[in-house]
C-alpha atoms as a PDB file:
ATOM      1  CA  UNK A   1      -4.911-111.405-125.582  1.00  0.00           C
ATOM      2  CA  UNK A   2      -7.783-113.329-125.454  1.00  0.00           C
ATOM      3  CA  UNK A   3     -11.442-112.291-123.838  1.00  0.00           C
ATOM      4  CA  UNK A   4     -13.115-114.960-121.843  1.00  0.00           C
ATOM      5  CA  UNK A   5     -16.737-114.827-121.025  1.00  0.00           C
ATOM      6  CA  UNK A   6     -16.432-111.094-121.368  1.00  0.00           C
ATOM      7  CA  UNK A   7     -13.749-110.616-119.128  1.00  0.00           C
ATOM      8  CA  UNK A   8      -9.764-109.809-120.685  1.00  0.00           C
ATOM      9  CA  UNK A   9      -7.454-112.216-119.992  1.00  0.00           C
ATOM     10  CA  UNK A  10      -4.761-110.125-118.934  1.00  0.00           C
ATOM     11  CA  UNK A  11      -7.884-109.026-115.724  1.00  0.00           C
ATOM     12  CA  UNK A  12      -8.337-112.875-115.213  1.00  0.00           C
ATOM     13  CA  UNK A  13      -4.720-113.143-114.685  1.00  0.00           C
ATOM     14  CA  UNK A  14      -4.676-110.384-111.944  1.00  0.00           C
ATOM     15  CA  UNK A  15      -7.893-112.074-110.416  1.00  0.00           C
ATOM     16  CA  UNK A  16      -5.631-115.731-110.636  1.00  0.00           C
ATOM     17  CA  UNK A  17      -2.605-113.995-108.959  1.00  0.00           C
ATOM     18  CA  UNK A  18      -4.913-112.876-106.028  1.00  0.00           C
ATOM     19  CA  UNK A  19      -6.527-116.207-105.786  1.00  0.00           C
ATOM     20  CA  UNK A  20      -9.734-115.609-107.528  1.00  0.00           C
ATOM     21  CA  UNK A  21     -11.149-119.297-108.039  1.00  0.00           C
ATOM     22  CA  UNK A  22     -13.244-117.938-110.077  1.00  0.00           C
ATOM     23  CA  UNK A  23     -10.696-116.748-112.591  1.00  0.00           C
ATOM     24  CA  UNK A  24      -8.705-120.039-112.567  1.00  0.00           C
ATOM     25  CA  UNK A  25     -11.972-121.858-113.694  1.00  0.00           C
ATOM     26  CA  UNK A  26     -12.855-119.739-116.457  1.00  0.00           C
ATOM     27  CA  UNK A  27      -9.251-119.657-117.348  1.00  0.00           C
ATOM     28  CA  UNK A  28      -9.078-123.824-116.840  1.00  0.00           C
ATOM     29  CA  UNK A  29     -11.924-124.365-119.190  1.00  0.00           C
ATOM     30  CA  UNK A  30     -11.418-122.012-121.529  1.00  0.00           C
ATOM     31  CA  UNK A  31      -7.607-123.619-122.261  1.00  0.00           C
ATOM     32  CA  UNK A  32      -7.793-127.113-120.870  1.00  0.00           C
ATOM     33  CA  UNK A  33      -9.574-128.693-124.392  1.00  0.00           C
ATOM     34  CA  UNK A  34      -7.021-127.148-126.643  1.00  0.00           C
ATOM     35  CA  UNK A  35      -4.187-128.049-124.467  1.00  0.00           C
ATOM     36  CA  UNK A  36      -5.185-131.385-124.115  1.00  0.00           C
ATOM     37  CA  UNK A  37      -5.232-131.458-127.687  1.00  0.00           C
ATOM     38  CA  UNK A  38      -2.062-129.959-128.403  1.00  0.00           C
ATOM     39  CA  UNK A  39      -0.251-133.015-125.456  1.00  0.00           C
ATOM     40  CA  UNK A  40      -2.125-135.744-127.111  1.00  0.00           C
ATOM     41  CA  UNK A  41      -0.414-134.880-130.540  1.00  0.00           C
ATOM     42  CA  UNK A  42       3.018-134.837-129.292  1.00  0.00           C
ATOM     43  CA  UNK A  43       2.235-137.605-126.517  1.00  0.00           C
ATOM     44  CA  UNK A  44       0.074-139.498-129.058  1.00  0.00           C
ATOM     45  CA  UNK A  45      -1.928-140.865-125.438  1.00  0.00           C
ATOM     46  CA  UNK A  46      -5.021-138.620-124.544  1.00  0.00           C
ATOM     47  CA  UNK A  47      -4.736-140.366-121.384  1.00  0.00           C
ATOM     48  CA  UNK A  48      -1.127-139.035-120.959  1.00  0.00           C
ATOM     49  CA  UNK A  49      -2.297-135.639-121.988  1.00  0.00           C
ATOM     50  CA  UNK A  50      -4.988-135.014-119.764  1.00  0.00           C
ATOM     51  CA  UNK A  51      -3.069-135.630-116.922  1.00  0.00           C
ATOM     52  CA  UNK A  52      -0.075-133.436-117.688  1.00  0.00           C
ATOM     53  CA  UNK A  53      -2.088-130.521-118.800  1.00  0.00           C
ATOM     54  CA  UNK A  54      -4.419-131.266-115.249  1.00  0.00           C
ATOM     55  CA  UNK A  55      -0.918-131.215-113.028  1.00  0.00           C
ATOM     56  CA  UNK A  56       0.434-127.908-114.943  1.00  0.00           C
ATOM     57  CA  UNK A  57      -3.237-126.223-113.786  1.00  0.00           C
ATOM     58  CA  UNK A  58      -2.495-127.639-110.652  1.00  0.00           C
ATOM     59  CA  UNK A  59       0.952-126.217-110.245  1.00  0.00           C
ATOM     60  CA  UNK A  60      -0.397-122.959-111.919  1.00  0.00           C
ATOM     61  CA  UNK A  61      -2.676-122.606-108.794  1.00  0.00           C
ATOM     62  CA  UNK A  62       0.227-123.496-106.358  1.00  0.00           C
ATOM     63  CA  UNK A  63       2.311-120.787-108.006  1.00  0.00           C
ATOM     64  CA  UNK A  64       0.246-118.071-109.210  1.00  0.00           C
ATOM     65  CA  UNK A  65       1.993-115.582-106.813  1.00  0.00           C
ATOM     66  CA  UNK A  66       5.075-115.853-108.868  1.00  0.00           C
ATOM     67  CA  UNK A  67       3.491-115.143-112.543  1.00  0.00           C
ATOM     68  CA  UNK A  68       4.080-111.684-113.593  1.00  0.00           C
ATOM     69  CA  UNK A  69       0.844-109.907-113.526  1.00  0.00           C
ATOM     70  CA  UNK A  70       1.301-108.852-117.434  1.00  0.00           C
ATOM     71  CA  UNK A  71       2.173-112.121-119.012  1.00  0.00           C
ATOM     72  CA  UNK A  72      -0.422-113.728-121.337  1.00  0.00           C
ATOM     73  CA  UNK A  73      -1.803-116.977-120.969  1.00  0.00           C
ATOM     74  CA  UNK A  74       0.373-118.381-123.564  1.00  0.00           C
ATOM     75  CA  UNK A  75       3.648-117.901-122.302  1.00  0.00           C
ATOM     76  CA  UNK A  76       2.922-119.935-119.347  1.00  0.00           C
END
């Protein structure tokens, strides 16, 4: 697992679960580049890719009481 901003992931996913805002932004910006990347290569539209990856943050918000507290970041 990953450390953001000094912080372990796997804490910043607790923090998400229990609606921390501030957890899902340093989360958000610490993925969002590199998933946007990863979309635009198989979407080949950066367009495209920024708004899928936006809608799955979205939907990660609307759902976070349903991710199991000691998943990673990555399996999501």
């Amino acid at each position: 697992m990953y450390t953001i901003n000094g912080i372990k992931e796997e804490i910043l996913i607790q923090r998400l679960i229990r609606g921390d805002q501030t957890a899902f932004e340093l989360l958000f910006r610490f993925y969002y580049p590199g998933l946007v990347v990863f979309a635009s290569n198989l979407l080949l539209n950066k367009e495209n890719a920024e708004e899928i990856v936006q809608d799955f943050f979205v939907r990660l918000w609307m759902k976070r009481e349903n991710i199991n507290e000691g998943s990673s970041f990555k399996n999501f």
